[in-house]
Protein backbone atom coordinates (compact mmCIF):
# COMPACT_ATOMS: atom_id res chain seq x y z
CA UNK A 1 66.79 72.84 102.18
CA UNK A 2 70.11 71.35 103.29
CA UNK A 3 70.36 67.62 102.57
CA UNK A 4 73.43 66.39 104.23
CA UNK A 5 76.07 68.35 105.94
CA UNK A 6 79.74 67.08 107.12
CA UNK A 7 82.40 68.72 108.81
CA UNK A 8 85.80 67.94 108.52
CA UNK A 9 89.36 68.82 110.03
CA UNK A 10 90.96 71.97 108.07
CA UNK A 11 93.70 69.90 106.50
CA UNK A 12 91.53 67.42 104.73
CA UNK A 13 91.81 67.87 100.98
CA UNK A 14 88.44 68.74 99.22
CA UNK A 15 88.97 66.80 95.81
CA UNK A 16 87.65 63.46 97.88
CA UNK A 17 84.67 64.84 99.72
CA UNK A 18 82.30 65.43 96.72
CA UNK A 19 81.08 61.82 96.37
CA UNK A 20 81.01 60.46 99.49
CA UNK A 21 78.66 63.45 99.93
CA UNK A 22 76.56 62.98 96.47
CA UNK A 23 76.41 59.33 97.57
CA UNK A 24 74.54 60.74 100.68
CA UNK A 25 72.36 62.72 98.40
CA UNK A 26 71.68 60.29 96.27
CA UNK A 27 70.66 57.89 98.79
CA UNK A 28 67.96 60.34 100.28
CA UNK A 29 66.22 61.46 97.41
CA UNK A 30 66.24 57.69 95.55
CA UNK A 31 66.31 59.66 92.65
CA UNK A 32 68.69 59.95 89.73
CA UNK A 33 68.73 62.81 87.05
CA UNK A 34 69.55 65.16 89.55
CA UNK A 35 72.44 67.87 88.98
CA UNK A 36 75.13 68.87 91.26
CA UNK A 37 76.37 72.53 91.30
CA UNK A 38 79.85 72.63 92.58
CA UNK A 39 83.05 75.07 92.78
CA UNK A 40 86.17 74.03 90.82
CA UNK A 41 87.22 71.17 93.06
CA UNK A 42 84.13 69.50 92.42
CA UNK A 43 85.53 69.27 88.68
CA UNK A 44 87.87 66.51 89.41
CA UNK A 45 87.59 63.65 86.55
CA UNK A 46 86.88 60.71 89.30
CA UNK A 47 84.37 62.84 90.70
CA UNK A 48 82.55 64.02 87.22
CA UNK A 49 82.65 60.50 85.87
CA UNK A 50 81.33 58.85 89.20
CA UNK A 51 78.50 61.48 88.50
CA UNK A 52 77.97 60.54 85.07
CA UNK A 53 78.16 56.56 85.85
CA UNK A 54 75.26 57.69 88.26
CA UNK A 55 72.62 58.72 85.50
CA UNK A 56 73.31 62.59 87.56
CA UNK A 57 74.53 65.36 85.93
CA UNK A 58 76.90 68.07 87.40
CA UNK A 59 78.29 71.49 86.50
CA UNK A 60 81.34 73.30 87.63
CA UNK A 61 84.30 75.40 87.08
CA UNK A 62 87.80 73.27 85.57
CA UNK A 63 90.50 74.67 87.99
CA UNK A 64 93.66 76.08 86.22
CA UNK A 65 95.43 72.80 86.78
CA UNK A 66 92.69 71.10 83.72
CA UNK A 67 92.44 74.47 81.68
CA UNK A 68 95.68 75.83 81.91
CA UNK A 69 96.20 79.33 79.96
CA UNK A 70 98.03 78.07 76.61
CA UNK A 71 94.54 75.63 76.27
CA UNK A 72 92.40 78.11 77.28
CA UNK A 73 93.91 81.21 74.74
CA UNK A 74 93.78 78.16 72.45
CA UNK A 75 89.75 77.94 72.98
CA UNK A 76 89.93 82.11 72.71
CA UNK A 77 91.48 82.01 69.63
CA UNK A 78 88.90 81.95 67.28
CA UNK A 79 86.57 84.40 69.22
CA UNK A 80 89.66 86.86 69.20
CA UNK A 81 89.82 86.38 65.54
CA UNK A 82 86.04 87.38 64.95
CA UNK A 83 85.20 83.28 63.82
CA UNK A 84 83.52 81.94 66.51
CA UNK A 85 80.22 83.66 67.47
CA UNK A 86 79.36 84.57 71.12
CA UNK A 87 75.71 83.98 72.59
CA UNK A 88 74.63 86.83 74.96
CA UNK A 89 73.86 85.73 78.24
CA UNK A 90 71.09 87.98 80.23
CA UNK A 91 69.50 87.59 84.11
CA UNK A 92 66.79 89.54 85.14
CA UNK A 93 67.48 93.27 87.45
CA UNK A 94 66.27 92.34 91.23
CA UNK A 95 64.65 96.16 91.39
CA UNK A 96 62.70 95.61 87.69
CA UNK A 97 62.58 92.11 86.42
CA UNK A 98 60.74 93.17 83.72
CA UNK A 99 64.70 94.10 82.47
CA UNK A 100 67.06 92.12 81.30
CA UNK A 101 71.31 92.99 82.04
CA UNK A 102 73.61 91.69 79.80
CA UNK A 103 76.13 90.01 82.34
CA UNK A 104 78.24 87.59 79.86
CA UNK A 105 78.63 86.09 76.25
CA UNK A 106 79.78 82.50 75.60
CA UNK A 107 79.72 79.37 73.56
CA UNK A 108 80.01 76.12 74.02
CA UNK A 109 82.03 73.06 73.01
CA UNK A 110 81.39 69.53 73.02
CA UNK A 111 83.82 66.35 73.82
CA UNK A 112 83.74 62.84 74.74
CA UNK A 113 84.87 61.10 77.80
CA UNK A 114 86.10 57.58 79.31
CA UNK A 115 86.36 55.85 82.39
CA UNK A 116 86.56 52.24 82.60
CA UNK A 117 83.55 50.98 80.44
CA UNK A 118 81.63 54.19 80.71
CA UNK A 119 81.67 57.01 77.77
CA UNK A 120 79.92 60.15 78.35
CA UNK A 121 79.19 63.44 76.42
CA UNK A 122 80.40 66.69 78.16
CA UNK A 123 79.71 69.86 76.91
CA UNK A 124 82.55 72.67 78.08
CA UNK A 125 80.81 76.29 78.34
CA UNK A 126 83.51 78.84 77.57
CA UNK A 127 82.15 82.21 79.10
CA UNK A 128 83.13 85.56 79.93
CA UNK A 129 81.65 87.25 82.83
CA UNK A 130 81.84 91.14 82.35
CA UNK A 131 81.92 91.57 86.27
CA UNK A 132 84.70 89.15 86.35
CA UNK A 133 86.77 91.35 83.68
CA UNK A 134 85.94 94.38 85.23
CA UNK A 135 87.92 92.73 88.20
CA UNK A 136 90.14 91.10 86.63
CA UNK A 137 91.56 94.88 84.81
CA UNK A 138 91.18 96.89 88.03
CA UNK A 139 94.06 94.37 89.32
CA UNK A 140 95.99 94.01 86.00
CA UNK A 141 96.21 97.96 86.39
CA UNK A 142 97.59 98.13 89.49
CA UNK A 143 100.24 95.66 89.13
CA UNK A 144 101.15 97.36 85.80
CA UNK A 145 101.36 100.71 87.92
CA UNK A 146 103.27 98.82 90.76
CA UNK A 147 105.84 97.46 88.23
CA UNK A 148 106.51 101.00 86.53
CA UNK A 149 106.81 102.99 90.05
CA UNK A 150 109.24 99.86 90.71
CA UNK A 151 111.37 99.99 87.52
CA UNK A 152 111.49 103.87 87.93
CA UNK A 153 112.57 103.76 91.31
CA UNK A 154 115.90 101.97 89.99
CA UNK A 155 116.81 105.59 88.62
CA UNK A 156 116.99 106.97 92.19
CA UNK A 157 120.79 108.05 93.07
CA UNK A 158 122.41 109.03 96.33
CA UNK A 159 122.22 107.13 99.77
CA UNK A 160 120.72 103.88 100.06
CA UNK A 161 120.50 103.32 96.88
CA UNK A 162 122.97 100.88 95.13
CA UNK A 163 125.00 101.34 92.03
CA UNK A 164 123.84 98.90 89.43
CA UNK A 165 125.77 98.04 85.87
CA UNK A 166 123.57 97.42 82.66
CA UNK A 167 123.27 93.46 82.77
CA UNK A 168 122.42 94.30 87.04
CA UNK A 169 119.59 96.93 86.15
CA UNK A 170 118.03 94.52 83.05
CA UNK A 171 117.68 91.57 86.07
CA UNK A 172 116.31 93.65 88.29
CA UNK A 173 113.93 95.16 85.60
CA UNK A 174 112.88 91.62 84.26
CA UNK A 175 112.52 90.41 88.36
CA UNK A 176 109.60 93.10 88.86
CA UNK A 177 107.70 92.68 85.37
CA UNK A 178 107.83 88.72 86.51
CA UNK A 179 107.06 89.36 90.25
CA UNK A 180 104.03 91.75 88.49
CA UNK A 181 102.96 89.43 85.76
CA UNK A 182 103.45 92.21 83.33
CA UNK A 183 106.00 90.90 81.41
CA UNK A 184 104.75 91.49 78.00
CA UNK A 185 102.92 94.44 78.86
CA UNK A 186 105.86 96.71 79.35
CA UNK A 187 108.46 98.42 76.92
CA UNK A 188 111.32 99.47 78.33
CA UNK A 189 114.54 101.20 77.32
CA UNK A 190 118.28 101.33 78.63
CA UNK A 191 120.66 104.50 78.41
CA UNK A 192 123.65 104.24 79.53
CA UNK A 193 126.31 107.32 79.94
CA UNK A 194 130.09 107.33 81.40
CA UNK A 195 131.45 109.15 83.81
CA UNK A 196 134.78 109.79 84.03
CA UNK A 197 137.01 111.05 87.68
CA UNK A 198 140.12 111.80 87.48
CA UNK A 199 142.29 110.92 90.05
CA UNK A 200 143.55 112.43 92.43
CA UNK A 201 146.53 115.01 90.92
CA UNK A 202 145.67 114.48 87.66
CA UNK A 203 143.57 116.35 85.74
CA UNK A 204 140.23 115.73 83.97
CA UNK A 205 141.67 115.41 80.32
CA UNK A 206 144.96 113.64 81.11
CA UNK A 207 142.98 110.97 79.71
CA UNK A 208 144.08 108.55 83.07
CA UNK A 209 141.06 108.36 85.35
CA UNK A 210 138.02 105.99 87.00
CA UNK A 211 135.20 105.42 84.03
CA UNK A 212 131.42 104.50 85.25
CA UNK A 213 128.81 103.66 84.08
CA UNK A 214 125.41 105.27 84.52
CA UNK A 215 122.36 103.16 83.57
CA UNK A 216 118.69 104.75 83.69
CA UNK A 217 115.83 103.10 82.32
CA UNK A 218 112.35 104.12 80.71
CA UNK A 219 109.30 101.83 81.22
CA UNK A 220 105.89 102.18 79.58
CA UNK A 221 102.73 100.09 79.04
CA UNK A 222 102.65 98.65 75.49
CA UNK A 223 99.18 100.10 75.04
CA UNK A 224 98.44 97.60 72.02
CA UNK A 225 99.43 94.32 74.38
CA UNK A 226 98.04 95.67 76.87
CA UNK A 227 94.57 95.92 74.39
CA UNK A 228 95.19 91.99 73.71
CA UNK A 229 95.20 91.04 76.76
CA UNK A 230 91.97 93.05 78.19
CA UNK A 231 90.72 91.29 75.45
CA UNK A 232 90.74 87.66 77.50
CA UNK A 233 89.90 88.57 80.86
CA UNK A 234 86.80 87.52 82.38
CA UNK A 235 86.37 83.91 80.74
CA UNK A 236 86.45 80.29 82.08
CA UNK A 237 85.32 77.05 81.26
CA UNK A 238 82.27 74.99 83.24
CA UNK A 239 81.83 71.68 82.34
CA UNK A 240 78.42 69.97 81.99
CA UNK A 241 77.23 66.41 81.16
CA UNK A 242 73.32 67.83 80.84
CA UNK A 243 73.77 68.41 77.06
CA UNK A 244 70.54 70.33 77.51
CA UNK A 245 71.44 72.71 79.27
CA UNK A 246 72.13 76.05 77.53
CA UNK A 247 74.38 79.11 78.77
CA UNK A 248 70.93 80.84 79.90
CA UNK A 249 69.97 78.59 81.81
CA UNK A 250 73.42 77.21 83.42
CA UNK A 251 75.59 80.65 83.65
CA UNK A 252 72.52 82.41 86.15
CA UNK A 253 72.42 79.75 88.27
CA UNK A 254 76.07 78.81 89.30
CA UNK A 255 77.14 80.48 92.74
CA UNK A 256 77.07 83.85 92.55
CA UNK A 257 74.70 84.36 89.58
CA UNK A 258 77.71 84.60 87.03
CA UNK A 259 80.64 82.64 86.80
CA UNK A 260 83.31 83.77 89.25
């Protein structure tokens, strides 16, 4: 049942519009201990710790800006390396719900927070949704196809198709593995061979003619990065001030049924 409702212009900004909107909320039910379900913009500190301050809890998403990826292969680390252990998160089949599917693993983390004269407890669910992988590969494989039909289209010869040196080809090469976000997931080689033309009235072996340079390059997925990095797709961090909340319980019931 919807509680309150605004609307707003398109360019308004959605960081500010959580707690007017809680305070709303709030105000109708006259009830505190209540938690708020949001999407990653909802995860902005002065929103979270307003919550918090409230005697409310809230969960939701931290946006790239708060988890960026060196912190969050950081939190990965250990699970990569077999040390930190994984709790399977189920949710019961619509069409039998007598059965369980296994739609994620996680774990979480607890820290401490501050704002003004308030300290808190957050705990910071780091979870993988399979679904979310599953995505998240079927559009790391295309780019990594996109980004070797690219680099092998830099062999093509002949009419429209400029003439580049070594150091020219190994830009262009490094542009598309950037533009792809492949970087690191593709070996490549350089072979070069000269061509000499004599010119004209002089023959081939005269040893006076024009040299150049003919540069051709190999590209390949690096099948063992490529492994590594399958390896962290699908995970994100929620953040939670109801310290009794477990993974079962929150990961089900975000939007969506599993974290997206």
């Amino acid at each position: 049942m919807p509680l309150s409702t605004t609307i707003v212009s398109g360019e308004c900004a959605d960081d500010p519009l959580y707690v007017p909107e809680i305070r709303k909320v709030q105000a109708t039910l006259d009830h505190h201990g209540v938690l708020y379900v949001g999407d990653c913009k909802m995860a902005a500190f002065p929103t979270r710790a307003y919550v918090a301050q409230s005697q409310d809890y809230y969960l939701c998403p931290l946006p790239a800006v708060q988890m960026p990826a060196p912190e969050l292969q950081a939190l990965l680390a250990p699970v990569l390396s077999g040390q930190q252990l994984l709790t399977p998160v189920k949710r019961a089949l619509q069409a039998t719900p007598d059965e369980l599917e296994h739609i994620a693993d996680g774990f979480i983390l607890s820290v401490t927070l501050e704002s003004g004269e308030t300290q808190w407890q957050e705990n910071r669910l780091v979870v993988q949704s399979f679904a979310h992988a599953k995505t998240q590969q079927k559009g790391l494989d295309k780019r990594i196809e996109r980004s070797l039909q690219e680099i092998t289209s830099l062999n093509q010869r002949g009419r429209g198709h400029k003439h580049l040196d070594v150091e020219q080809t190994k830009a262009a090469v490094q542009a598309i593995l950037k533009d792809c976000g492949v970087t690191d997931l593709i070996h490549v080689e350089y072979h070069t061979q000269t061509q000499t033309t004599a010119k004209r009235g002089l023959s081939r072996t005269s040893g006076t003619g024009r040299y150049a340079v003919d540069v051709t390059v190999q590209a390949e997925r690096d099948n063992a990065a490529y492994d590594e990095r399958v390896r962290t797709l699908g995970w994100r961090v929620f953040v939670c001030n109801d310290l009794e909340l477990s993974l079962e319980e929150a990961v089900p019931g975000l939007p969506g049924g599993v974290p997206h």
